[in-house]
Protein backbone atom coordinates (compact mmCIF):
# COMPACT_ATOMS: atom_id res chain seq x y z
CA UNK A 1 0.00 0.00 0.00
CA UNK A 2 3.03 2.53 0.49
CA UNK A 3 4.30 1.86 -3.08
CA UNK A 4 1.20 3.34 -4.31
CA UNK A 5 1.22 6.61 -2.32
CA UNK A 6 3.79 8.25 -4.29
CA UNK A 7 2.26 8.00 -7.99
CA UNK A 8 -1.00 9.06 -5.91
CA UNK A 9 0.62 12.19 -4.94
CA UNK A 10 2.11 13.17 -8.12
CA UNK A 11 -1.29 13.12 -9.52
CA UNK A 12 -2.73 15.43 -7.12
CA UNK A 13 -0.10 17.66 -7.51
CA UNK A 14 -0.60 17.28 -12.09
CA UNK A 15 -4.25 17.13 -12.34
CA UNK A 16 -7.24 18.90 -12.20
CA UNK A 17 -9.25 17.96 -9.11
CA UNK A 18 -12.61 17.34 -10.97
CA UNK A 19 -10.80 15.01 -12.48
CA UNK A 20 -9.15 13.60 -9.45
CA UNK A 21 -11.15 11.44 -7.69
CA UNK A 22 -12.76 9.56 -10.62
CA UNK A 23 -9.12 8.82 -11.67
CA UNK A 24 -8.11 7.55 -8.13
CA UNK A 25 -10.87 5.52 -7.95
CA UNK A 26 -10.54 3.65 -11.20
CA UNK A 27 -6.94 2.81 -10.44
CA UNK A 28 -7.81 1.05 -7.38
CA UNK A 29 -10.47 -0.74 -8.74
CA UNK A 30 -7.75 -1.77 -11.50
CA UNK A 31 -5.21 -2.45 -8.86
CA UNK A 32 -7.16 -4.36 -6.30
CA UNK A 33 -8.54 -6.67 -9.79
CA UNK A 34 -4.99 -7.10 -10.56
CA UNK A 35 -3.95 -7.98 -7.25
CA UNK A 36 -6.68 -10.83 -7.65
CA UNK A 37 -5.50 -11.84 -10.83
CA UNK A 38 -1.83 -11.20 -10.74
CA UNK A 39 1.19 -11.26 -8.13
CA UNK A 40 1.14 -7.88 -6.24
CA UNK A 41 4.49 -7.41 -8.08
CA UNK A 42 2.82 -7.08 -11.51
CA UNK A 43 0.00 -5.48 -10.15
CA UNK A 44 1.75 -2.78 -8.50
CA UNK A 45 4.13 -2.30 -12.08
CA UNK A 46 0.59 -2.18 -14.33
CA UNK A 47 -0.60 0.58 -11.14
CA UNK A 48 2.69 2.50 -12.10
CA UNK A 49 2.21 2.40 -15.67
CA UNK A 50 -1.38 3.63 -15.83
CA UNK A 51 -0.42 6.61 -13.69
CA UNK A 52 1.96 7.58 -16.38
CA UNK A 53 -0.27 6.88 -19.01
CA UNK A 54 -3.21 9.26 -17.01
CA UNK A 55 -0.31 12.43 -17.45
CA UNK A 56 -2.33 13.85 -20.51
CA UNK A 57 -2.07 17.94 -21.05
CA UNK A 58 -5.73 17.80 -20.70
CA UNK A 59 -6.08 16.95 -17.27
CA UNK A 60 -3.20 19.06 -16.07
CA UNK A 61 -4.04 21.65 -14.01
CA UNK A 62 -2.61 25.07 -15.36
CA UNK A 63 0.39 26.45 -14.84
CA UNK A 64 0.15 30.23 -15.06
CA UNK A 65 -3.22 31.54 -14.07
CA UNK A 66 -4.01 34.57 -16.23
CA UNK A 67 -5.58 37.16 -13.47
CA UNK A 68 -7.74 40.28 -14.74
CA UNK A 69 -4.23 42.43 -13.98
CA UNK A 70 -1.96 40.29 -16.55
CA UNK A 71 -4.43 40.64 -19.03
CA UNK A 72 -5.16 44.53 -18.66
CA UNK A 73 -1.02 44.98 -18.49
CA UNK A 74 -1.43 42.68 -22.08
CA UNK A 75 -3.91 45.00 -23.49
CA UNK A 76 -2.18 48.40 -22.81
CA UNK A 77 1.13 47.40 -24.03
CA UNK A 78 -0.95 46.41 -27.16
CA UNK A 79 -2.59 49.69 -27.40
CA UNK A 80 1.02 51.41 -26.92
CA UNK A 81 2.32 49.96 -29.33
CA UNK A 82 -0.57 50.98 -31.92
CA UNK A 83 -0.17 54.37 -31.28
């Protein structure tokens, strides 16, 4: 159970949280399957390996959040530079 903390907490950190918890729970429900039908060894590789395949730009959370001040500073430098 500790191995799969870490990819677990690399997601939170990547994703959007809508996305979050739908994600987590699929992966255990994969994992816990696997477990039944696999060693834990494989199970726990196949758990790593769908992590990595969830990190789509998609579900990434953003990494510069454009606030009303960035965008006005955007739009006067535009305007500056017209006239």
């Amino acid at each position: 159970m500790e191995l799969r903390k870490w990819p677990l907490f690399w997601l939170k950190k990547l994703l959007l949280p809508q996305y979050l918890e739908h994600i987590e729970g699929d992966l255990n429900e994969l994992y816990r399957d696997r477990v039944a039908n696999y060693s834990e060894k494989k199970a726990l590789r196949l758990y790593y390996w769908d992590c990595l395949q969830l990190l789509r730009p998609a579900l990434f959370k953003p990494i510069i959040k454009r606030t009303n001040f960035t965008i006005m500073v955007k739009n006067n430098f535009k305007l500056g530079y017209r006239n």
